[in-house]
PDB file of N, CA and C in Angstrom:
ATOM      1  N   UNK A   1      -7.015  16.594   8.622  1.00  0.00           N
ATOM      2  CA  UNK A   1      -6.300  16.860   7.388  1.00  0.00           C
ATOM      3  C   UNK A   1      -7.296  17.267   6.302  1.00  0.00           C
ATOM      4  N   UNK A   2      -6.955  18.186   5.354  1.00  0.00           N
ATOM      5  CA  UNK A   2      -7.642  18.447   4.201  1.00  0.00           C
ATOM      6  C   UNK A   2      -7.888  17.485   3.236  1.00  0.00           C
ATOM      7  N   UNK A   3      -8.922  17.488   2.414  1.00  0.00           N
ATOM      8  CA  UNK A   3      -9.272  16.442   1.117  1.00  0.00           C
ATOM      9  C   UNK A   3      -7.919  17.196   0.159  1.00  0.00           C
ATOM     10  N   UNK A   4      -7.594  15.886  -0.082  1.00  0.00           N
ATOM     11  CA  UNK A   4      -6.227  16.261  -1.195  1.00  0.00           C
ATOM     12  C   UNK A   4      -7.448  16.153  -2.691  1.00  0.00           C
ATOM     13  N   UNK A   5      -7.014  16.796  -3.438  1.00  0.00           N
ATOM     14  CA  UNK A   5      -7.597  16.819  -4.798  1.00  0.00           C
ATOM     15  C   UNK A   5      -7.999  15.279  -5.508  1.00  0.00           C
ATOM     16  N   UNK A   6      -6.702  14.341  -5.256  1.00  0.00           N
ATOM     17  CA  UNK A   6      -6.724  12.948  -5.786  1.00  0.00           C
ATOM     18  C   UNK A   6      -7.487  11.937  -4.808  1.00  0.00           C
ATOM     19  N   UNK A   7      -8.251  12.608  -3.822  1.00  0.00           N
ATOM     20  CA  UNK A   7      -8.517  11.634  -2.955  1.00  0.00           C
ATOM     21  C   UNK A   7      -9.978  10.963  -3.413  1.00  0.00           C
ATOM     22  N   UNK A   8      -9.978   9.716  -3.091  1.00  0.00           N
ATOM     23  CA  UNK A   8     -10.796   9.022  -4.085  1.00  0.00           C
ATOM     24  C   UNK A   8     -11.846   8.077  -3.663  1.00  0.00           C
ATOM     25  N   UNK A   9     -12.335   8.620  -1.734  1.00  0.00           N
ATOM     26  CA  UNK A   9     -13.076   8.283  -0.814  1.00  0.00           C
ATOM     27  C   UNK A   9     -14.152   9.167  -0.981  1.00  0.00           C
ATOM     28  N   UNK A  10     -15.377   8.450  -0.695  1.00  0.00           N
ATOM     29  CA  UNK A  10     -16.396   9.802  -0.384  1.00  0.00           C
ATOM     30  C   UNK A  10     -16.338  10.313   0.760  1.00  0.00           C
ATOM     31  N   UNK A  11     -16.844  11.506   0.424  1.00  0.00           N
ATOM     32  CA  UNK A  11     -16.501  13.182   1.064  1.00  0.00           C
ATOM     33  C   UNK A  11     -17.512  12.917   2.551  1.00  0.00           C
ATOM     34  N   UNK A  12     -18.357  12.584   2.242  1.00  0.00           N
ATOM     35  CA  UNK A  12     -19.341  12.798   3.383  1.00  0.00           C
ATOM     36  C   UNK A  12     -20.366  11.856   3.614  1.00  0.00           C
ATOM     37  N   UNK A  13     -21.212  11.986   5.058  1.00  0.00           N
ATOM     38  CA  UNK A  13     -21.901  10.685   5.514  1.00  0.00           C
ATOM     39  C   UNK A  13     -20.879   9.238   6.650  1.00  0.00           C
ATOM     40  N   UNK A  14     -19.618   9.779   6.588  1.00  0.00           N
ATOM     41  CA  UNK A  14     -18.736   8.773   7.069  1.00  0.00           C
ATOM     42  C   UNK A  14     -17.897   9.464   8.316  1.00  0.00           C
ATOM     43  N   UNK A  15     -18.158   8.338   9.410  1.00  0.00           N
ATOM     44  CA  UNK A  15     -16.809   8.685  10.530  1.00  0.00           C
ATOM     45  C   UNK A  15     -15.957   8.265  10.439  1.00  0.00           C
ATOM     46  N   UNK A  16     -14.942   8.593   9.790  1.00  0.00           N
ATOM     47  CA  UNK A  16     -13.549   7.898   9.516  1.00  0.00           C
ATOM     48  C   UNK A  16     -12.379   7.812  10.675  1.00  0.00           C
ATOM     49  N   UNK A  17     -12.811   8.533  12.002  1.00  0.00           N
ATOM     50  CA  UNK A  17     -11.681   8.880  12.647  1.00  0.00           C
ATOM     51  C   UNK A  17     -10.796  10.273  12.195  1.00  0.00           C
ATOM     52  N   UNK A  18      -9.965   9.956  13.037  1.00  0.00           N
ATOM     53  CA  UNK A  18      -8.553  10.798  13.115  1.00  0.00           C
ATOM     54  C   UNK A  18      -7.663  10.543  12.019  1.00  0.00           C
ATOM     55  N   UNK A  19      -7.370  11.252  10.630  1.00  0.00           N
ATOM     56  CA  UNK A  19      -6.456  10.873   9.671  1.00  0.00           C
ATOM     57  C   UNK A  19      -5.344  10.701  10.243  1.00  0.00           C
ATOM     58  N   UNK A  20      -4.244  10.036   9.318  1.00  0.00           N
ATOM     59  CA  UNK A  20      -3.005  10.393   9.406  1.00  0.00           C
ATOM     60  C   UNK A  20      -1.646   9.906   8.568  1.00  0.00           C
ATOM     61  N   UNK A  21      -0.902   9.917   8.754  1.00  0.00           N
ATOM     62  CA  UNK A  21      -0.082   9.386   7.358  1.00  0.00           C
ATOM     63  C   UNK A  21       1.188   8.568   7.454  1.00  0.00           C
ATOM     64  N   UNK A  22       1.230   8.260   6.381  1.00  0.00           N
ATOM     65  CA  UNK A  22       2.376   7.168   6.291  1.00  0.00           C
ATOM     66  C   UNK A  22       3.081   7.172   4.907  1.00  0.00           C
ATOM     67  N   UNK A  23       4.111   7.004   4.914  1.00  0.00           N
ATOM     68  CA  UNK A  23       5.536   7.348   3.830  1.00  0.00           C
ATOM     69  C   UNK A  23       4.956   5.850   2.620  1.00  0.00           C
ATOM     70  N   UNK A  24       5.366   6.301   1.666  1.00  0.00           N
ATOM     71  CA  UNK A  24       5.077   5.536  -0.107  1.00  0.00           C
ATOM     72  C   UNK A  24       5.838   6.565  -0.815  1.00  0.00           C
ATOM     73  N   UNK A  25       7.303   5.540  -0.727  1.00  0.00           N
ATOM     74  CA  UNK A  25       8.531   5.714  -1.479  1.00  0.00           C
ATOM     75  C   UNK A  25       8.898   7.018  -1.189  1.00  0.00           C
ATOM     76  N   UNK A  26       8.550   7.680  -0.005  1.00  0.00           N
ATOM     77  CA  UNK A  26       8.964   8.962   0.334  1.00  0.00           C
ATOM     78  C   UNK A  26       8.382  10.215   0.232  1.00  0.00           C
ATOM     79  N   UNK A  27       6.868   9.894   0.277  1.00  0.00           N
ATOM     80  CA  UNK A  27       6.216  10.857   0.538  1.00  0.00           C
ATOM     81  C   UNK A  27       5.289  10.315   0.810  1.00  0.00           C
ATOM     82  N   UNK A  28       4.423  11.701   1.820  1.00  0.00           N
ATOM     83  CA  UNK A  28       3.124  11.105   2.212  1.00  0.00           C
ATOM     84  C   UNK A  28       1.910  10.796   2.046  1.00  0.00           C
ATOM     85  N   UNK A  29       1.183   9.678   2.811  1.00  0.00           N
ATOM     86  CA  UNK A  29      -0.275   9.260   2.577  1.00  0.00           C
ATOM     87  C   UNK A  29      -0.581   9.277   3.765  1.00  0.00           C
ATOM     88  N   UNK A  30      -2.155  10.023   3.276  1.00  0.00           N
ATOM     89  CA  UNK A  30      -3.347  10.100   3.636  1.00  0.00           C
ATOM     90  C   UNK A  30      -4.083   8.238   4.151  1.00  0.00           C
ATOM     91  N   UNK A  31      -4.176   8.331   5.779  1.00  0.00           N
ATOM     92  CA  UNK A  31      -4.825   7.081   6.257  1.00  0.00           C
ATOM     93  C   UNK A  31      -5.760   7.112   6.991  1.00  0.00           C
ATOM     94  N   UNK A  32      -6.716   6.678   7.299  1.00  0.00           N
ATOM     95  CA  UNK A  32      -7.449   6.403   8.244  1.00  0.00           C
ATOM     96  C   UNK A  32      -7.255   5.549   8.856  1.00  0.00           C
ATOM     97  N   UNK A  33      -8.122   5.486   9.995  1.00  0.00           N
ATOM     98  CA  UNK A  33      -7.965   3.864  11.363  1.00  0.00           C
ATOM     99  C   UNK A  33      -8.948   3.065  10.184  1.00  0.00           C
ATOM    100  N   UNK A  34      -8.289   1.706  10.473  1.00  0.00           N
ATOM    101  CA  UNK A  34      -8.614   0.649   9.500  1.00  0.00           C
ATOM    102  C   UNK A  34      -8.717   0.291   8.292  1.00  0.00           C
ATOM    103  N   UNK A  35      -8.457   1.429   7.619  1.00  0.00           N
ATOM    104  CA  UNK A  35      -7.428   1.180   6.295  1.00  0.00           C
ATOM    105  C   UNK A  35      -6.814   0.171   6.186  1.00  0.00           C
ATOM    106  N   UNK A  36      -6.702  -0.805   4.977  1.00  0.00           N
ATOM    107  CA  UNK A  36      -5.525  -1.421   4.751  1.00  0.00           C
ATOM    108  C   UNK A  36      -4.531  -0.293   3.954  1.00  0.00           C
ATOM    109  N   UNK A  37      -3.350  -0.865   3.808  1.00  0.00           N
ATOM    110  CA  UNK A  37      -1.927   0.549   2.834  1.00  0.00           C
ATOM    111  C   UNK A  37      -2.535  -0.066   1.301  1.00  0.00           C
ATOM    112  N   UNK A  38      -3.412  -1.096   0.872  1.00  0.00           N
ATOM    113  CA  UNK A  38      -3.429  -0.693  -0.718  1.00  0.00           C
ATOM    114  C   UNK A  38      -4.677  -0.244  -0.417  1.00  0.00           C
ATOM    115  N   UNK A  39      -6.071  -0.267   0.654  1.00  0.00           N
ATOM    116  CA  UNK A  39      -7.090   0.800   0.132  1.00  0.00           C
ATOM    117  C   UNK A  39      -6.442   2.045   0.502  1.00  0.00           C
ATOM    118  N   UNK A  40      -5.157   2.942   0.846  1.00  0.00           N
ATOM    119  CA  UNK A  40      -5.307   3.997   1.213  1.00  0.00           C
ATOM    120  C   UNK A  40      -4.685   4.727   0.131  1.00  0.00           C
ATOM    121  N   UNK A  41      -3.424   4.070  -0.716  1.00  0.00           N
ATOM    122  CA  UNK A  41      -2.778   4.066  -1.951  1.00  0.00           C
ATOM    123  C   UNK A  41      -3.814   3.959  -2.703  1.00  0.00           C
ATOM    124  N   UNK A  42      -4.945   3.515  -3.017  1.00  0.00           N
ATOM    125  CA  UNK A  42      -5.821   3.126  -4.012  1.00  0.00           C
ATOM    126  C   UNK A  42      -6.927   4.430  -3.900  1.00  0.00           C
ATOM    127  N   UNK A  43      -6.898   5.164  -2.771  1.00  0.00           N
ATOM    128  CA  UNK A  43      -7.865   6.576  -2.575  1.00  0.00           C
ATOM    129  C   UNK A  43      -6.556   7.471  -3.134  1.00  0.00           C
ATOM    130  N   UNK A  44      -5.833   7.425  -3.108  1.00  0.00           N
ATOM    131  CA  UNK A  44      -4.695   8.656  -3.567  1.00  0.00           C
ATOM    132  C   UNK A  44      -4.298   8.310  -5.111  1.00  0.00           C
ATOM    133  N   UNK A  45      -5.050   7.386  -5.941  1.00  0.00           N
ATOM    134  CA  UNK A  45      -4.337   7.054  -7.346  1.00  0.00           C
ATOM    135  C   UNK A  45      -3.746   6.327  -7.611  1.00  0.00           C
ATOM    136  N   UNK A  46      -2.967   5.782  -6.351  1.00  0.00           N
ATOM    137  CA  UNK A  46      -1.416   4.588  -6.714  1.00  0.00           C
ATOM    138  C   UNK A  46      -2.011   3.242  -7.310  1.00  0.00           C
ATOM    139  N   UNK A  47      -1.727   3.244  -8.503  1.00  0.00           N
ATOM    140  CA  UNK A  47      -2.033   1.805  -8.786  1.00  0.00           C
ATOM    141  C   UNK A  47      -0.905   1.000  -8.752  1.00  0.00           C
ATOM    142  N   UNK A  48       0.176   1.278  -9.175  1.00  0.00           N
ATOM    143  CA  UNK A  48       1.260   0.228  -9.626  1.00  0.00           C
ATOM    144  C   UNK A  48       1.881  -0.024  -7.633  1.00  0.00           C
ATOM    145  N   UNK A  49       2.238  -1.581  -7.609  1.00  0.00           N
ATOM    146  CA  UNK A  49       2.636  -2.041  -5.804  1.00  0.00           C
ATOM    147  C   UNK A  49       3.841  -2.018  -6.097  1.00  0.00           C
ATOM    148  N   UNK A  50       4.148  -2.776  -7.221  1.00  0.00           N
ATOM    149  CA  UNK A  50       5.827  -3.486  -7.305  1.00  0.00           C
ATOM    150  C   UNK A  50       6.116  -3.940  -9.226  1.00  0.00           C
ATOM    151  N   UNK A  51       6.911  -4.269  -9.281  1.00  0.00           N
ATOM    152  CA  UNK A  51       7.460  -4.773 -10.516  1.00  0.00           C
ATOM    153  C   UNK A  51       7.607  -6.387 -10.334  1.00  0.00           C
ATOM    154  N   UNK A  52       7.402  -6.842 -11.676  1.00  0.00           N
ATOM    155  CA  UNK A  52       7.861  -8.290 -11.634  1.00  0.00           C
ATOM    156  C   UNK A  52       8.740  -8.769 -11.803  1.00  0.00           C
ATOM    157  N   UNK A  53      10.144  -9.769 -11.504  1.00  0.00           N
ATOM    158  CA  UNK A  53      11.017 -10.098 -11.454  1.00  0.00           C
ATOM    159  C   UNK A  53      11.934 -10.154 -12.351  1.00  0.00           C
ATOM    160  N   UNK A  54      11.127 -10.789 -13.801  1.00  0.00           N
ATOM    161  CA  UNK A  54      11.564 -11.052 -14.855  1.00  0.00           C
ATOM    162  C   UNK A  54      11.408  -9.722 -16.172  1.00  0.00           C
ATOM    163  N   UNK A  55      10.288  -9.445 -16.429  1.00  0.00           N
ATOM    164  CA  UNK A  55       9.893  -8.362 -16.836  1.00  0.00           C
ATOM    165  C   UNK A  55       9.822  -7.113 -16.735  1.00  0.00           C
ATOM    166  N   UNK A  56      10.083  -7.011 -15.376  1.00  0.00           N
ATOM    167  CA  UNK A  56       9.411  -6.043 -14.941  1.00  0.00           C
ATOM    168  C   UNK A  56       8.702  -5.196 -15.277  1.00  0.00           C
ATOM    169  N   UNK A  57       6.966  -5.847 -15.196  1.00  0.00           N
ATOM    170  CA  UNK A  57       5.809  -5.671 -15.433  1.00  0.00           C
ATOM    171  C   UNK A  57       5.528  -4.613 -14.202  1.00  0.00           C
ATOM    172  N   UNK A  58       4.531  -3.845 -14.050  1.00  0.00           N
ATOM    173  CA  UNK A  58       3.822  -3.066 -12.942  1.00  0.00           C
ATOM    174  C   UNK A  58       2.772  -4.140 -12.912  1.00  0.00           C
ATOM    175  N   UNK A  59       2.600  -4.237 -11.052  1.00  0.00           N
ATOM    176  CA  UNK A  59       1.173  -5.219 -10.854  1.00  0.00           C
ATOM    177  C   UNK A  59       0.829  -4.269  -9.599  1.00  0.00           C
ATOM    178  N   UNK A  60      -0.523  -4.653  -9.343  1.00  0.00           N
ATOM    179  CA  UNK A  60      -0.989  -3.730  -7.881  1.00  0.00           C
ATOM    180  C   UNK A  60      -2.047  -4.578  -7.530  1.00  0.00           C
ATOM    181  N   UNK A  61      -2.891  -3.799  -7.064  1.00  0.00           N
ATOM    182  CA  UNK A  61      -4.273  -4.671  -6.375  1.00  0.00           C
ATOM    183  C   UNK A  61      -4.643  -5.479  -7.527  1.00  0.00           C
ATOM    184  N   UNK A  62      -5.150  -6.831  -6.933  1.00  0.00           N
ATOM    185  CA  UNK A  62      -6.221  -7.594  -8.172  1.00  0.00           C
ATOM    186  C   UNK A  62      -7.355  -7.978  -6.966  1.00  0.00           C
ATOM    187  N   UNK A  63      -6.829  -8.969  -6.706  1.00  0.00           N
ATOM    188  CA  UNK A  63      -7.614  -9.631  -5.509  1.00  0.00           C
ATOM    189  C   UNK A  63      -8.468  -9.098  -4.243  1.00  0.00           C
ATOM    190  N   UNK A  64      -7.416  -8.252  -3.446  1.00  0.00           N
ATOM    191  CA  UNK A  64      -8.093  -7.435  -2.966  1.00  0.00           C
ATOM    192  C   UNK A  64      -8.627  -8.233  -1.387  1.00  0.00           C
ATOM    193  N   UNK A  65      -8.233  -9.351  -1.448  1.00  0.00           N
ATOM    194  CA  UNK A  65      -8.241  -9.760  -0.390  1.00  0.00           C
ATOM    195  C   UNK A  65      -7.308 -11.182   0.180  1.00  0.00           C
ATOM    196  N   UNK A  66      -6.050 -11.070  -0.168  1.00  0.00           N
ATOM    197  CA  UNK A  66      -4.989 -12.026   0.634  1.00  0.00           C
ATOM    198  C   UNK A  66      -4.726 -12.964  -0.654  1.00  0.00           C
ATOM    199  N   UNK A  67      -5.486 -13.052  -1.932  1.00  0.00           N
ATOM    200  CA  UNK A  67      -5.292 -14.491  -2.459  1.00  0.00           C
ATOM    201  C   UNK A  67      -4.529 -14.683  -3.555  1.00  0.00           C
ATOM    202  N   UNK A  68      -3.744 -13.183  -4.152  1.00  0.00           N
ATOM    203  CA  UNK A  68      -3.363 -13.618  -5.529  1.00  0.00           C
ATOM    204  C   UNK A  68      -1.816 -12.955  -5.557  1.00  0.00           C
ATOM    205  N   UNK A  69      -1.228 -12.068  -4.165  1.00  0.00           N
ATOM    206  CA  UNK A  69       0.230 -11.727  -3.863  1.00  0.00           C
ATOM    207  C   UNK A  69       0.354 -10.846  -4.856  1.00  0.00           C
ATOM    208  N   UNK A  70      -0.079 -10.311  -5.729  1.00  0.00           N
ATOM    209  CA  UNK A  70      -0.359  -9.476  -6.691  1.00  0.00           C
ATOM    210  C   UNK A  70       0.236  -7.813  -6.046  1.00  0.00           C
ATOM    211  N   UNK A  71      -0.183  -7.426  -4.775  1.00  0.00           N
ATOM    212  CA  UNK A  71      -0.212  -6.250  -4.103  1.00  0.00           C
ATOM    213  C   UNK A  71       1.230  -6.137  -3.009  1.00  0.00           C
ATOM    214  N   UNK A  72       2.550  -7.208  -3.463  1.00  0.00           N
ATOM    215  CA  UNK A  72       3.051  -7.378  -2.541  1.00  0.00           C
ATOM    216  C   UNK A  72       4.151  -5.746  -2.292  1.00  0.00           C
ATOM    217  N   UNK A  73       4.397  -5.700  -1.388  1.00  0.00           N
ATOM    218  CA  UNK A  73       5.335  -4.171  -1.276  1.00  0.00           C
ATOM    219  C   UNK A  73       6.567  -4.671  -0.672  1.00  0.00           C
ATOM    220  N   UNK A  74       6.978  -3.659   0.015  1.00  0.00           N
ATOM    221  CA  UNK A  74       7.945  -3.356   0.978  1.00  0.00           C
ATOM    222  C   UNK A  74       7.567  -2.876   2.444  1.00  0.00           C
ATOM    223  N   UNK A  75       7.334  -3.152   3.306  1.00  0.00           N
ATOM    224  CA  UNK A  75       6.729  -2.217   4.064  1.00  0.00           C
ATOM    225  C   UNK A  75       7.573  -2.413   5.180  1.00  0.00           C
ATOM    226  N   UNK A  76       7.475  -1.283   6.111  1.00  0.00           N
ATOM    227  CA  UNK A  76       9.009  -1.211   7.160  1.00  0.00           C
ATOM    228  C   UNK A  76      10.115  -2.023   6.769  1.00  0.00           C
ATOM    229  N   UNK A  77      10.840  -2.492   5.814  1.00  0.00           N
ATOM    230  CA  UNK A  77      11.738  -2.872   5.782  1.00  0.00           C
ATOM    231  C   UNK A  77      11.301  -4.395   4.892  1.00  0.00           C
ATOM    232  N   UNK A  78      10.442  -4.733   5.291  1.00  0.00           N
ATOM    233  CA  UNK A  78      10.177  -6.270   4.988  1.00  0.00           C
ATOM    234  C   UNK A  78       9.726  -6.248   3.404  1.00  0.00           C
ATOM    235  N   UNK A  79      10.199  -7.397   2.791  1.00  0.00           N
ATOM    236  CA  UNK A  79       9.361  -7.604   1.119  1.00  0.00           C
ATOM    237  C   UNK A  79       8.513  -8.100   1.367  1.00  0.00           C
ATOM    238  N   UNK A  80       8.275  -8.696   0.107  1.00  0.00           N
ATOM    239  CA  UNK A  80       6.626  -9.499   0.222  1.00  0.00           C
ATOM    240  C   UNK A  80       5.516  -9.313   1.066  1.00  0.00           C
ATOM    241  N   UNK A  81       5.016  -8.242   1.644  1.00  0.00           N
ATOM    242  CA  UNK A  81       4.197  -8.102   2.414  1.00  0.00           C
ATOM    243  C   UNK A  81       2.807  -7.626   1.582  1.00  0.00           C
ATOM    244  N   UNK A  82       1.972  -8.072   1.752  1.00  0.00           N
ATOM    245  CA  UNK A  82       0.722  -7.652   1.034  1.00  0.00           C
ATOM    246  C   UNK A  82      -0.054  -6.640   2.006  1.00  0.00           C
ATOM    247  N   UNK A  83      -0.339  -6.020   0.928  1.00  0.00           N
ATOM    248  CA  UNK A  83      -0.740  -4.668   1.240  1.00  0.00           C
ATOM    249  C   UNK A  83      -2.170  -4.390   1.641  1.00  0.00           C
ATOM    250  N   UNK A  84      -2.748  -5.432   0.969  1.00  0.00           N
ATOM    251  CA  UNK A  84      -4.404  -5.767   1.135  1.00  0.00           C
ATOM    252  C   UNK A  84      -4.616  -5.693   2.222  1.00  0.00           C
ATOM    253  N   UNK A  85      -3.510  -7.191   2.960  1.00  0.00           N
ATOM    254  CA  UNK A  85      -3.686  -7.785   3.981  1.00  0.00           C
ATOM    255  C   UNK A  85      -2.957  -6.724   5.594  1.00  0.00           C
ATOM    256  N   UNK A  86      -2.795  -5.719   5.240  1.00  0.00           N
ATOM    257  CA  UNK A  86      -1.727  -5.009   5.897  1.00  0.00           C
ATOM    258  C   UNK A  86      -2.303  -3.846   6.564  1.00  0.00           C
ATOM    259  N   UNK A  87      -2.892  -3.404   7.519  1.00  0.00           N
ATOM    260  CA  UNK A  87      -3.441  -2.306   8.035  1.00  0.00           C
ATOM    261  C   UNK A  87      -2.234  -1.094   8.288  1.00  0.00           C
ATOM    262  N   UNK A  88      -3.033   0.030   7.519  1.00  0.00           N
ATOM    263  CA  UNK A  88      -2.447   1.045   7.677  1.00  0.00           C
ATOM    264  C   UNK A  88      -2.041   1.969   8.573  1.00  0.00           C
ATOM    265  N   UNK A  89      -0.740   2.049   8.722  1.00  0.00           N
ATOM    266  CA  UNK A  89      -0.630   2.354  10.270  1.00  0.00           C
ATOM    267  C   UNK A  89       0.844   4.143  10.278  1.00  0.00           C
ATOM    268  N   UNK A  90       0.406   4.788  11.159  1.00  0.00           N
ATOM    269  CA  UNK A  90       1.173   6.310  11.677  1.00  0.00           C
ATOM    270  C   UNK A  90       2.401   6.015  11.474  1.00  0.00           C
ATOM    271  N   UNK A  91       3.273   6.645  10.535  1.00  0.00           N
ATOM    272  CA  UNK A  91       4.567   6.354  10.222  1.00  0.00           C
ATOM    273  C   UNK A  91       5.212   5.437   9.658  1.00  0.00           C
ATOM    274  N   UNK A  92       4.176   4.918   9.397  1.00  0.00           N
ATOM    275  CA  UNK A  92       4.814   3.735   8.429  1.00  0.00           C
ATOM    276  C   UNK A  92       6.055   3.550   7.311  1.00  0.00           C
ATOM    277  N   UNK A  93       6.802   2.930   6.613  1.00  0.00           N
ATOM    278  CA  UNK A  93       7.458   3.241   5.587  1.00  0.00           C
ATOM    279  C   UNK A  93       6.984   1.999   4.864  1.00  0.00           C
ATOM    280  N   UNK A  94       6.532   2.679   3.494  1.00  0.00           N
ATOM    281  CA  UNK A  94       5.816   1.590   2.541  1.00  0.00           C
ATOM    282  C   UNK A  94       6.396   1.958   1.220  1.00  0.00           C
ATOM    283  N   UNK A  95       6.838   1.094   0.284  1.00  0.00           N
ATOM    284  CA  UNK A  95       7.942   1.152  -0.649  1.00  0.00           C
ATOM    285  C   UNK A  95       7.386   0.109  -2.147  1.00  0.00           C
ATOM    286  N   UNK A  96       7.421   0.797  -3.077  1.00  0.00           N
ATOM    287  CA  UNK A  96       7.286  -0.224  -4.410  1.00  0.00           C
ATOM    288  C   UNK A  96       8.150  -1.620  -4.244  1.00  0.00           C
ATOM    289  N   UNK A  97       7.763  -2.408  -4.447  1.00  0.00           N
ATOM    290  CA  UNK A  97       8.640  -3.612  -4.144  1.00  0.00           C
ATOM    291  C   UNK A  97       9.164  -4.134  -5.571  1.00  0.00           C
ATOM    292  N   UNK A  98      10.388  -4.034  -6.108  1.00  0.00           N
ATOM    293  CA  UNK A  98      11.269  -4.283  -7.503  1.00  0.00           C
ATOM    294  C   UNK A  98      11.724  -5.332  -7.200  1.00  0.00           C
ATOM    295  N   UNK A  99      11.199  -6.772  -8.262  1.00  0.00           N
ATOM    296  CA  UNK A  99      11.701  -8.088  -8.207  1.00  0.00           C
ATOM    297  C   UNK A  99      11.287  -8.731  -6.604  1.00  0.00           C
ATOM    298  N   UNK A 100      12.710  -9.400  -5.990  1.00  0.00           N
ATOM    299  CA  UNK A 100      12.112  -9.769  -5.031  1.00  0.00           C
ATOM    300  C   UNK A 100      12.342  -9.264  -3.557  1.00  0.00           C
ATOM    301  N   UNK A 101      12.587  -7.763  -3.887  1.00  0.00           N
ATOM    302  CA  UNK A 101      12.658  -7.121  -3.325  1.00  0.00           C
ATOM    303  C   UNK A 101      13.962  -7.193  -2.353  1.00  0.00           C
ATOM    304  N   UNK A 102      14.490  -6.529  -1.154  1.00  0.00           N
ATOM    305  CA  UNK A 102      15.966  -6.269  -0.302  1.00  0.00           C
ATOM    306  C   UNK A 102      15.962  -7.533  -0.130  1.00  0.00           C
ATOM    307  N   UNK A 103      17.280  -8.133  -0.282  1.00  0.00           N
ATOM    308  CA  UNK A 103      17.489  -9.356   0.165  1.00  0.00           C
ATOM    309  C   UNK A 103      17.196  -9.709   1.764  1.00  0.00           C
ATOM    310  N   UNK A 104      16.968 -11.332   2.132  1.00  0.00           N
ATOM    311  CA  UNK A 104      16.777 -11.586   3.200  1.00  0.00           C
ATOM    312  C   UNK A 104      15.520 -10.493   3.972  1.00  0.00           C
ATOM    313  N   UNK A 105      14.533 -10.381   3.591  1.00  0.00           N
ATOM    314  CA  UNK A 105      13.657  -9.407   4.007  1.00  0.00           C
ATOM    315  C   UNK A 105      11.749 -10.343   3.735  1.00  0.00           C
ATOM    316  N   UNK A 106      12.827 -11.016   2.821  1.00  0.00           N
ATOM    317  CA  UNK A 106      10.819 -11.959   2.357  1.00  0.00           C
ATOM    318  C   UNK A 106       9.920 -12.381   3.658  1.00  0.00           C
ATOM    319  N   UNK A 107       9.065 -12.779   3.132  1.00  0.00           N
ATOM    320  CA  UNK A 107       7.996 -13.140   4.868  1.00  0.00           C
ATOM    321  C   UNK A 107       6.808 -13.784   4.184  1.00  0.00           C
ATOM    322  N   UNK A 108       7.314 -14.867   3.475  1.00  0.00           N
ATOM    323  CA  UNK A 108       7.080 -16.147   2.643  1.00  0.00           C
ATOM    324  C   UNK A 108       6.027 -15.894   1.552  1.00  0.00           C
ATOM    325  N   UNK A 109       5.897 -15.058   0.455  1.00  0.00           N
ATOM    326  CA  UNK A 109       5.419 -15.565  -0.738  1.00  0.00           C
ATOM    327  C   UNK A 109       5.880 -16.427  -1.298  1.00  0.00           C
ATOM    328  N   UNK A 110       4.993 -16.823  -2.242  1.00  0.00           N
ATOM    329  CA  UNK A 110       4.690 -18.304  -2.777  1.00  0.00           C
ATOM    330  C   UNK A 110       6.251 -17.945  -3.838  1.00  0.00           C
TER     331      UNK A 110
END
């Protein structure tokens, strides 16, 4: 695949594999093998994951590694899934997560 303009990985010196992509809210992203979906959203610009319940505040990465639910999405269907923690994978469907996201779909945040 071509370097998209917003892409926000360095260019060269790296074997990244075979790109490939996966759906965010209906269009596509740019992945590599071993990507997590917020470093691959986070090379394409996406900062905002989800909204907050009450406010609805925009939150996205903080932590960056499993501890603050901060990054939680939607992903194939499921809420609360953290994105950090979530390897990026061919076809995926990955979705802003609003409040607490589709009912009956959580997969236990706090």
């Amino acid at each position: 695949m071509t370097k998209q303009p917003f892409d926000r990985r360095i260019a060269t010196g790296l074997d990244r594999g075979e790109a490939f992509t996966f759906s965010f809210d209906g269009k596509p992203v740019e992945a590599y093998p071993g990507e997590s979906v917020a470093a691959a959203l986070i090379a394409h610009g996406r900062r905002k994951f989800r909204d907050t319940l009450k406010r609805e505040m925009p939150r996205g990465l903080y932590c960056g590694m499993g501890v603050c639910w901060e990054c939680i999405m939607v992903i194939d269907g499921r809420a609360a899934v953290r994105a950090c923690m979530t390897q990026a994978e061919p076809g995926m469907k990955v979705e802003t997560q609003h409040g607490l996201g589709p009912p009956a779909t959580m997969t236990g945040a706090p």
